[in-house]
PDB file of N, CA and C in Angstrom:
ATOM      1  N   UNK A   1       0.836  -1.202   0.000  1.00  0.00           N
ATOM      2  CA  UNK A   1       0.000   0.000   0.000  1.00  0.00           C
ATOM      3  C   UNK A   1       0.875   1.259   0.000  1.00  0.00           C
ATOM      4  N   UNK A   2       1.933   1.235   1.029  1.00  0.00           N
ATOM      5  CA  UNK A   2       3.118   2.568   0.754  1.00  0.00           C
ATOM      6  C   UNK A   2       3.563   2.467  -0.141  1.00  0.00           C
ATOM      7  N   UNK A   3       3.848   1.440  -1.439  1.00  0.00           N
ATOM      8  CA  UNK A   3       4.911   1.902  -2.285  1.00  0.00           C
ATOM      9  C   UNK A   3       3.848   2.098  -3.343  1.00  0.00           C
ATOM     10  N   UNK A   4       2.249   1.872  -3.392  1.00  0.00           N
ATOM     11  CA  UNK A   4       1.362   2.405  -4.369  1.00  0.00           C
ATOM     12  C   UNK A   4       1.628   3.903  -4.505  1.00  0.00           C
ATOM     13  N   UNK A   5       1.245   4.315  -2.854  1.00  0.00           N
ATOM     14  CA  UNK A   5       1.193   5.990  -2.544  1.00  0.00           C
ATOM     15  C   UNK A   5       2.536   6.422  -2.855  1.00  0.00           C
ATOM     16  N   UNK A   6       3.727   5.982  -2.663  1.00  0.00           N
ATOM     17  CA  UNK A   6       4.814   6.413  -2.805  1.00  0.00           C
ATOM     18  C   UNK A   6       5.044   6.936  -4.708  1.00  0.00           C
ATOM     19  N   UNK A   7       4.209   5.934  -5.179  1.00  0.00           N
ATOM     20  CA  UNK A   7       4.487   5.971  -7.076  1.00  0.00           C
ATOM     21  C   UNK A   7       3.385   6.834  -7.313  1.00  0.00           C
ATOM     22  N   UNK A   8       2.191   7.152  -6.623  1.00  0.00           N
ATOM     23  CA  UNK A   8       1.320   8.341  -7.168  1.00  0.00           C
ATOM     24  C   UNK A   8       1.817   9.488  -7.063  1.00  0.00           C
ATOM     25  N   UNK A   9       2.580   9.336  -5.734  1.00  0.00           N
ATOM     26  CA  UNK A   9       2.665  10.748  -5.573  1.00  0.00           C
ATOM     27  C   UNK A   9       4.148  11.349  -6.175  1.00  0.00           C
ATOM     28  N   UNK A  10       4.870  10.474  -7.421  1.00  0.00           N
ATOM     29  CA  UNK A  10       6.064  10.691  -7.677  1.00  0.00           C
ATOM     30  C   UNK A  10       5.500  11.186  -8.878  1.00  0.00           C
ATOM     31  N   UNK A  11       4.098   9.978  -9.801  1.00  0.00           N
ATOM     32  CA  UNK A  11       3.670  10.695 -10.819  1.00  0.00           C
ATOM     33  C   UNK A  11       3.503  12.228 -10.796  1.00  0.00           C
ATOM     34  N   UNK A  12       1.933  12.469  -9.227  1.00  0.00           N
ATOM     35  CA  UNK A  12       1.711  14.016  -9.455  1.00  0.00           C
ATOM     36  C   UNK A  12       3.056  14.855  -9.145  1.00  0.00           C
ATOM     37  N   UNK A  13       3.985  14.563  -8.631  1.00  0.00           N
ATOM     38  CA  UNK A  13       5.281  15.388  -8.508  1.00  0.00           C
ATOM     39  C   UNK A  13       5.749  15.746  -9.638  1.00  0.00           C
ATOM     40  N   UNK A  14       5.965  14.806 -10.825  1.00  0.00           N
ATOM     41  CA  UNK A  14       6.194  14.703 -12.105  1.00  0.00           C
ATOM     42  C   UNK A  14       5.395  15.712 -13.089  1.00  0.00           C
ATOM     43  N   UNK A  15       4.078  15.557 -13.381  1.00  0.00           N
ATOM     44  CA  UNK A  15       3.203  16.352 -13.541  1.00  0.00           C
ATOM     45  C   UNK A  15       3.507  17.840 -13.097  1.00  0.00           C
ATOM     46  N   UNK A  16       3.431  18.052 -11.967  1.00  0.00           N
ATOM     47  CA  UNK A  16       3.414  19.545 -11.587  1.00  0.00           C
ATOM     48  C   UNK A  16       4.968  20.095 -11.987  1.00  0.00           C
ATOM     49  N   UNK A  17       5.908  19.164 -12.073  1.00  0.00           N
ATOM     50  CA  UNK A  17       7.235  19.810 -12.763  1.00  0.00           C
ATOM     51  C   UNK A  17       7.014  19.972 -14.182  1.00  0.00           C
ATOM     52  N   UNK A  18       6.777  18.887 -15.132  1.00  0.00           N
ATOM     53  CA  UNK A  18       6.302  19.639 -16.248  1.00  0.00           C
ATOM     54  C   UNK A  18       5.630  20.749 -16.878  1.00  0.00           C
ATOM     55  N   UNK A  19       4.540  20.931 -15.668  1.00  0.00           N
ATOM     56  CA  UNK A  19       3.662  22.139 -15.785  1.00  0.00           C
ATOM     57  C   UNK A  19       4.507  23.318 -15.408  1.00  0.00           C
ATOM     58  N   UNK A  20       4.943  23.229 -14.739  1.00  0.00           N
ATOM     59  CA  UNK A  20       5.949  24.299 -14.232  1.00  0.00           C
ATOM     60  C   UNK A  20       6.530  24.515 -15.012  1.00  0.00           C
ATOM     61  N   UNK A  21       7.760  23.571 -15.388  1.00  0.00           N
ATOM     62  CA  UNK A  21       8.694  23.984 -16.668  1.00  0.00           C
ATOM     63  C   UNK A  21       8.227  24.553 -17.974  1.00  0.00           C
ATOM     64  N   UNK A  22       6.626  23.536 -18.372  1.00  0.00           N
ATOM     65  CA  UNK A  22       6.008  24.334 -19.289  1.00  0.00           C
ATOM     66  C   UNK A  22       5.817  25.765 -19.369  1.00  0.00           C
ATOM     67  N   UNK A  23       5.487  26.318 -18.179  1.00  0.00           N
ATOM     68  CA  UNK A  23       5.303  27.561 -17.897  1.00  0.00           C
ATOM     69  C   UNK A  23       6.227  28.631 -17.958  1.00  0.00           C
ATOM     70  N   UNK A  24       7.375  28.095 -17.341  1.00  0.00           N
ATOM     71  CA  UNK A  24       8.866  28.843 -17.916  1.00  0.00           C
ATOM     72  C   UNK A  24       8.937  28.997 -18.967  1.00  0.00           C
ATOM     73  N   UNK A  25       9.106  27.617 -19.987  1.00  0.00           N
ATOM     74  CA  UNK A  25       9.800  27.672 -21.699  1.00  0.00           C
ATOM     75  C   UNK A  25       8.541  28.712 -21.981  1.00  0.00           C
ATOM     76  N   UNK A  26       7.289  28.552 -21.585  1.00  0.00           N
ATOM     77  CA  UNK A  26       6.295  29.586 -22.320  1.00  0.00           C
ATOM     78  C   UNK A  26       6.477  31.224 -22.139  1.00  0.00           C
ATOM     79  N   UNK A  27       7.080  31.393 -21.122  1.00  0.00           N
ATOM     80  CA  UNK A  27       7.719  32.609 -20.330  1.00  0.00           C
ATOM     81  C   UNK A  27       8.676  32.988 -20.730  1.00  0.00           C
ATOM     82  N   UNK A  28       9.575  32.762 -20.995  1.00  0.00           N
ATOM     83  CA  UNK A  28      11.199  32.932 -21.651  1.00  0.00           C
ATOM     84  C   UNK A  28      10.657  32.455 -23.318  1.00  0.00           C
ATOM     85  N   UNK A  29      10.261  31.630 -23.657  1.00  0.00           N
ATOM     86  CA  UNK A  29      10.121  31.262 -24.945  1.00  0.00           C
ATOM     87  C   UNK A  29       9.429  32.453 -26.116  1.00  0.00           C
ATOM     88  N   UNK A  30       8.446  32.555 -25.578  1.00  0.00           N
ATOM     89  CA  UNK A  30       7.474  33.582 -25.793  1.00  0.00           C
ATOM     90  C   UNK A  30       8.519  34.964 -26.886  1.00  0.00           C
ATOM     91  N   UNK A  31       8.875  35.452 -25.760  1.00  0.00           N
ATOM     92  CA  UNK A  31       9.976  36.683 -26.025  1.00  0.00           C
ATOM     93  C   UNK A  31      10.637  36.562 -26.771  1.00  0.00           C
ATOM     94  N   UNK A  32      11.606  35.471 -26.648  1.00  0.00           N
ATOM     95  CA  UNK A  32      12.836  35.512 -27.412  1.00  0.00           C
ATOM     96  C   UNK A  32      12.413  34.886 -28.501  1.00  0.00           C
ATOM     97  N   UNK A  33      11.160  34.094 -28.999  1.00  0.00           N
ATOM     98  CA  UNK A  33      10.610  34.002 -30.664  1.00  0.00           C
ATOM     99  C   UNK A  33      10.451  35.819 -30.998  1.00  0.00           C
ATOM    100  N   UNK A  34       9.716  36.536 -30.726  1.00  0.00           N
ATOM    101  CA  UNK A  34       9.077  37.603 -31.347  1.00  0.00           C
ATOM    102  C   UNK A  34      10.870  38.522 -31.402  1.00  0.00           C
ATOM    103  N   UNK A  35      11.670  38.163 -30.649  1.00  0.00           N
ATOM    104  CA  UNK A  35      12.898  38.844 -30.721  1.00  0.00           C
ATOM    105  C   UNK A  35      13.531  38.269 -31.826  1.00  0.00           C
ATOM    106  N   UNK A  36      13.343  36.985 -32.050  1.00  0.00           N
ATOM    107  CA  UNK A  36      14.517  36.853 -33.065  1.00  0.00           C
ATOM    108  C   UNK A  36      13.579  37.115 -34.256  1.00  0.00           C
ATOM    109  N   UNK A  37      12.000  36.782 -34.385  1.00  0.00           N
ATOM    110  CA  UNK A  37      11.554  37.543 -35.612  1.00  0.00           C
ATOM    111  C   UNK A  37      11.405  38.842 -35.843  1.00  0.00           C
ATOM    112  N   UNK A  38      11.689  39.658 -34.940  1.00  0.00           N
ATOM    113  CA  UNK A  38      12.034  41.320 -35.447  1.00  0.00           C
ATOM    114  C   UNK A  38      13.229  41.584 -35.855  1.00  0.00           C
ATOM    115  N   UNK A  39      14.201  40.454 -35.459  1.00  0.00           N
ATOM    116  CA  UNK A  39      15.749  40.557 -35.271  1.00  0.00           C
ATOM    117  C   UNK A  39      15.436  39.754 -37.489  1.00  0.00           C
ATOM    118  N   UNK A  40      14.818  39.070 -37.532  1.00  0.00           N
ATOM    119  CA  UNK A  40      14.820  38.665 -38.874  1.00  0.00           C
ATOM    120  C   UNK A  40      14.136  39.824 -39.840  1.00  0.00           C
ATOM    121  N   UNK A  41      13.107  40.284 -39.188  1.00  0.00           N
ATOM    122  CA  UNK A  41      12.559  41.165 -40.612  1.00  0.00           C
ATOM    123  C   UNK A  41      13.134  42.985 -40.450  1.00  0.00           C
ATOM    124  N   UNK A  42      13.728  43.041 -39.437  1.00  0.00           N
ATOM    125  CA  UNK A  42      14.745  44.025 -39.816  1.00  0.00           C
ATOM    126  C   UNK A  42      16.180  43.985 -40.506  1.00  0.00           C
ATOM    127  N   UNK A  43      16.792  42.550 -41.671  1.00  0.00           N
ATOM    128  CA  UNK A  43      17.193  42.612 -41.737  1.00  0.00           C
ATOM    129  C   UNK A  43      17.007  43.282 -43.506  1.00  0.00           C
TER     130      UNK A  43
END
């Protein structure tokens, strides 16, 4: 029964880091696309 709970709760640990990280690359990502396409059509 502990090592069931032990593997759910590694999944939702898992989960909420992806979401997280998702949230970064979308945060930082975001920007630096529209930067390098101004950085392209000003050339």
């Amino acid at each position: 029964m502990d090592k069931h709970v032990e593997a759910t709760n590694e999944e939702w640990m898992d989960e909420e880091m992806i979401e997280c990280l998702l949230k970064i690359v979308v945060f930082f990502g975001i920007p630096y696309f529209l930067y390098i396409l101004i950085q392209f059509f000003q050339i």
